[in-house]
C-alpha atoms as a PDB file:
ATOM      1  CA  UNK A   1       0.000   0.000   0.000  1.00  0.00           C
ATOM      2  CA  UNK A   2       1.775   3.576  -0.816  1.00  0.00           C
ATOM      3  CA  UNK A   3       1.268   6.068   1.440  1.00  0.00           C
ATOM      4  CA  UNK A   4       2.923   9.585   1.086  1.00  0.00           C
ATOM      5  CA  UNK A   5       2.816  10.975   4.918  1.00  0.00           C
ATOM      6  CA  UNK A   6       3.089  14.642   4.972  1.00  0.00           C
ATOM      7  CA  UNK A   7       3.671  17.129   8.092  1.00  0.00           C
ATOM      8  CA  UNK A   8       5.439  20.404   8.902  1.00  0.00           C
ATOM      9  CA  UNK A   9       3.238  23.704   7.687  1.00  0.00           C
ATOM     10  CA  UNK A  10       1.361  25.602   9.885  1.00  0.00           C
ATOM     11  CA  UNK A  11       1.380  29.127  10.513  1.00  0.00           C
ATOM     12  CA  UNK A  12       4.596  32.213   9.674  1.00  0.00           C
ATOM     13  CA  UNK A  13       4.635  35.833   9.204  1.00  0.00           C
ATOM     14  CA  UNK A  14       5.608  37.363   5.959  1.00  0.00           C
ATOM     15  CA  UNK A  15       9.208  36.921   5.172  1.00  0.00           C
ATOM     16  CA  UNK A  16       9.346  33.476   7.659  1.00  0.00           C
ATOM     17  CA  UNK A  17      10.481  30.106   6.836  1.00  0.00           C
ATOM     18  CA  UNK A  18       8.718  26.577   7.077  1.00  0.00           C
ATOM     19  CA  UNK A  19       9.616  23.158   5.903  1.00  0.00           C
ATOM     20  CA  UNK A  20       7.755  20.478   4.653  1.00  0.00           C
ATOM     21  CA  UNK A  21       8.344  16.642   5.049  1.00  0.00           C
ATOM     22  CA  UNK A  22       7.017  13.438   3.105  1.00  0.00           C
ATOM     23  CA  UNK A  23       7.742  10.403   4.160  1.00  0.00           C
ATOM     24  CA  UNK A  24       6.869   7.988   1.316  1.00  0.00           C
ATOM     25  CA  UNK A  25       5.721   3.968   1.476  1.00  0.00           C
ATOM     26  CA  UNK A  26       5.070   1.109  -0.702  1.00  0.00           C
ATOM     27  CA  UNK A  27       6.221   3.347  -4.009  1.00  0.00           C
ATOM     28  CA  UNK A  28       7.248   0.480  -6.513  1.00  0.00           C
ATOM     29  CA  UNK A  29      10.424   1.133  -8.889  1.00  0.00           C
ATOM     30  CA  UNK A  30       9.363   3.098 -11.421  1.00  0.00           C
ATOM     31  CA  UNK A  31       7.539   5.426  -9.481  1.00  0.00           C
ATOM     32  CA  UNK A  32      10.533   8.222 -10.168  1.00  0.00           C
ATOM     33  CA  UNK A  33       8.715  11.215  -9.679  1.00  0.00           C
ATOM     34  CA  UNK A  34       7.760  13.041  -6.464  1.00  0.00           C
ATOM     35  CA  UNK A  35       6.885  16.940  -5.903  1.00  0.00           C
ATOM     36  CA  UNK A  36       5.115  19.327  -4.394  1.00  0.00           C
ATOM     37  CA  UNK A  37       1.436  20.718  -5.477  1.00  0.00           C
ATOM     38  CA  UNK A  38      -0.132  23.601  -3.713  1.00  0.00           C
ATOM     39  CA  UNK A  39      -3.516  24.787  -3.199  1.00  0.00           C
ATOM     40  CA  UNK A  40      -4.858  28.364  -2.563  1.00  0.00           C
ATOM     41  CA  UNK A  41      -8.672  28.666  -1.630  1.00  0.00           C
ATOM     42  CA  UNK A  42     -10.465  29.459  -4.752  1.00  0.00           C
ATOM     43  CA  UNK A  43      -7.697  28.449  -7.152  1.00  0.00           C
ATOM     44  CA  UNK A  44      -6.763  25.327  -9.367  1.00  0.00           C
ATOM     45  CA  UNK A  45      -3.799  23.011  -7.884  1.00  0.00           C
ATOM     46  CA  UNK A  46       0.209  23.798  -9.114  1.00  0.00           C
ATOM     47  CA  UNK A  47       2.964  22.363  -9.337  1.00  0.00           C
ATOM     48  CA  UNK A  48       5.491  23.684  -6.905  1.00  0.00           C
ATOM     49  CA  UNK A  49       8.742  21.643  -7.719  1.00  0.00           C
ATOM     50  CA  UNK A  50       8.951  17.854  -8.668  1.00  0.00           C
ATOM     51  CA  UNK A  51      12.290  15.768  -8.780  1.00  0.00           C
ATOM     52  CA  UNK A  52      13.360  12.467 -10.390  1.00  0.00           C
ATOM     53  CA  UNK A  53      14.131  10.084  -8.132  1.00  0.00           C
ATOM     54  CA  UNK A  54      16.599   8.210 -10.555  1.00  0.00           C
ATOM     55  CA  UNK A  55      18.975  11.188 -11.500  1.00  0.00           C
ATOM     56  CA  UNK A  56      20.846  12.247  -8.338  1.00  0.00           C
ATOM     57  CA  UNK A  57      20.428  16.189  -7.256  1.00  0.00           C
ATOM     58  CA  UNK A  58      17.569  16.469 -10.449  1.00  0.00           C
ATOM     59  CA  UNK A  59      14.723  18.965 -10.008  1.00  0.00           C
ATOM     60  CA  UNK A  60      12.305  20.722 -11.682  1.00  0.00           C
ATOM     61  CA  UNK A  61      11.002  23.749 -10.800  1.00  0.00           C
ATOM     62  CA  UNK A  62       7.999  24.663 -12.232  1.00  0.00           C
ATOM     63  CA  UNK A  63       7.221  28.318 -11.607  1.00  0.00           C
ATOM     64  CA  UNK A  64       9.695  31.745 -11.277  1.00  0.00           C
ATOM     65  CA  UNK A  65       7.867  32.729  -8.357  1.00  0.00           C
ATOM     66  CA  UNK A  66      10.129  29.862  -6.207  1.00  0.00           C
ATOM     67  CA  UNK A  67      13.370  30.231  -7.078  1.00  0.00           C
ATOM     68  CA  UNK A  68      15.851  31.413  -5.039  1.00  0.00           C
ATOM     69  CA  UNK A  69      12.757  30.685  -1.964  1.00  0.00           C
ATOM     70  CA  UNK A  70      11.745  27.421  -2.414  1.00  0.00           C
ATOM     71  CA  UNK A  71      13.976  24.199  -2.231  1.00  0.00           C
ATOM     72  CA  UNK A  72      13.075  20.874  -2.840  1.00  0.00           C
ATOM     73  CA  UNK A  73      15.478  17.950  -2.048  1.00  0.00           C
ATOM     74  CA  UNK A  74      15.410  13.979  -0.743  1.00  0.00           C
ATOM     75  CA  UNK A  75      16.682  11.882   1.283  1.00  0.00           C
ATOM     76  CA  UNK A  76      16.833   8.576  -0.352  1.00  0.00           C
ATOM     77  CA  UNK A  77      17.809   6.460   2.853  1.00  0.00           C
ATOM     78  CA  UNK A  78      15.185   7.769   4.863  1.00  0.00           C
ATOM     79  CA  UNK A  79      12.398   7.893   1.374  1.00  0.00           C
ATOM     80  CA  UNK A  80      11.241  11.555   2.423  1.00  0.00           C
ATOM     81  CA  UNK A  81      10.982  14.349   0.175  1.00  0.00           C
ATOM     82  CA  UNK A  82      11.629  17.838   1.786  1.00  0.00           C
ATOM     83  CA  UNK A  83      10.043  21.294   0.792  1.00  0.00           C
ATOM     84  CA  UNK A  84      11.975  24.246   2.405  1.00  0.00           C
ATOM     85  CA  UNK A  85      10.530  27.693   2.012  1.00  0.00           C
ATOM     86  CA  UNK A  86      11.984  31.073   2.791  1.00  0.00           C
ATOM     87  CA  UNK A  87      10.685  34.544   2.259  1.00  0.00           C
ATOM     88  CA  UNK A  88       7.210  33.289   2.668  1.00  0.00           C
ATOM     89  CA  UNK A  89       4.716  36.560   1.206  1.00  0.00           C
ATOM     90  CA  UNK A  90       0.618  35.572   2.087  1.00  0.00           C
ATOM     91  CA  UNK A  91       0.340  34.579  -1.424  1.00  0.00           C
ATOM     92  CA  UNK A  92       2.247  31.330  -0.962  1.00  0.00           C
ATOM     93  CA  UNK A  93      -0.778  30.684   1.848  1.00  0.00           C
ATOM     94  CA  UNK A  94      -1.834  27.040   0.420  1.00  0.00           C
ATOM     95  CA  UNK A  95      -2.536  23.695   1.029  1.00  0.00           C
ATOM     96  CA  UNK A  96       0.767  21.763   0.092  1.00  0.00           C
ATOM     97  CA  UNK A  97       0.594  17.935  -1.009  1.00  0.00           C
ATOM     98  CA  UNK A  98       3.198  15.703  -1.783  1.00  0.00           C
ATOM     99  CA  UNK A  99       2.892  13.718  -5.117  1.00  0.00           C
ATOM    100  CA  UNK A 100       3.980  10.888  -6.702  1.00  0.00           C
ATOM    101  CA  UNK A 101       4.141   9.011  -9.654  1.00  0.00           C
ATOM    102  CA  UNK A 102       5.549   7.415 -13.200  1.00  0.00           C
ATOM    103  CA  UNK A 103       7.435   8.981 -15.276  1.00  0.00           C
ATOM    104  CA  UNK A 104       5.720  10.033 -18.809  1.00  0.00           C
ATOM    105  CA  UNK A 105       6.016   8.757 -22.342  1.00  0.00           C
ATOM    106  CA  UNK A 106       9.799  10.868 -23.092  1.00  0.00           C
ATOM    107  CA  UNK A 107      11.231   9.610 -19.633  1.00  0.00           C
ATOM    108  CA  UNK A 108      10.617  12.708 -18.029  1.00  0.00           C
ATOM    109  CA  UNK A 109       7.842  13.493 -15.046  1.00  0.00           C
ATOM    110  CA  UNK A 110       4.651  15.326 -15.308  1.00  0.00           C
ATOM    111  CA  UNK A 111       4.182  18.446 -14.097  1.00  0.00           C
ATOM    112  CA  UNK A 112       0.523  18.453 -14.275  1.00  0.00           C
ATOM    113  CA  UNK A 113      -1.756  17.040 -11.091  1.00  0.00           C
ATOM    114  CA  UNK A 114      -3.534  14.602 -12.783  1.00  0.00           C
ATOM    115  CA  UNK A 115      -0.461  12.395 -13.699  1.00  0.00           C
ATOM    116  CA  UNK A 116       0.548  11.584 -10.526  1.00  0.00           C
ATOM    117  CA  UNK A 117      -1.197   8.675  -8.864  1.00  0.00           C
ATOM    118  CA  UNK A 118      -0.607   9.153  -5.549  1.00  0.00           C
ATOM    119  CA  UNK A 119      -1.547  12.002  -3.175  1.00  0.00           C
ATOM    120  CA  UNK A 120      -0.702  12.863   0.246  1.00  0.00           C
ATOM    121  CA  UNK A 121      -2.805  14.374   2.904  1.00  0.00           C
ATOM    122  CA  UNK A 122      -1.659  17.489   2.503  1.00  0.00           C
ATOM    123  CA  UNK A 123      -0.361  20.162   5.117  1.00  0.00           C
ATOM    124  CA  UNK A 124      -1.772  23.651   5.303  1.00  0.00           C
ATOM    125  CA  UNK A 125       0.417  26.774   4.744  1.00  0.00           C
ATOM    126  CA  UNK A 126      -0.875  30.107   6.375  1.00  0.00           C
ATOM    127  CA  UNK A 127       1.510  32.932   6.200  1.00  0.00           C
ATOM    128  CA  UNK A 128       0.005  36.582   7.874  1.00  0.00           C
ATOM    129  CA  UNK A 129       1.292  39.861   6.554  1.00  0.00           C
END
């Protein structure tokens, strides 16, 4: 059974940092690709960052906004994906779930939400100006 079990989040003034964990489960082989989707009240899911598991220090970042503030990285011993964010501004206030999935016809990962299979719970984000 895969399970993606996500904590960290919670609350942070404008310009604070949080971190985000995902301790993944039952993921079989070829299940390369993990990220980050977020959330906002009112608004369609995004894609934050997503990384392949099989090429060492690979990411993707999907959006201009993050870089150089958002940080995605793994630890492959312990099977947890990390999310750190800095310079958090109220519009990064989200939901944030952890993703994973195959990799697409090309041998790369998705970057949209529906491609990924599996879903964590998700961890809320609230950052007050």
């Amino acid at each position: 059974q895969t399970e993606l079990r996500t904590s960290g989040g919670g609350s942070v003034q404008a310009g604070g940092s949080l971190s985000l964990s995902c301790e993944a489960s039952g993921l079989s082989a070829n299940e390369n690709c993990m990220g980050w989707f977020r959330q906002a009240a009112g608004k369609e899911r995004e894609a934050v960052a997503i990384i392949d598991k099989a090429i060492k220090n690979s990411a993707t970042r999907i959006a201009d906004s993050f870089k150089g503030r958002f940080t995605i990285s793994r630890d492959s011993v312990k099977n947890t994906l990390y999310l750190h964010m800095e310079d958090l501004n109220p519009e990064d206030t989200a939901m944030y779930y952890c993703v994973a999935g195959k990799k697409m016809y090309g041998d790369v990962c998705p970057t949209r939400a529906s491609a990924f299979a599996f879903w964590g719970q998700g961890t809320q984000v609230t950052v007050s100006s």
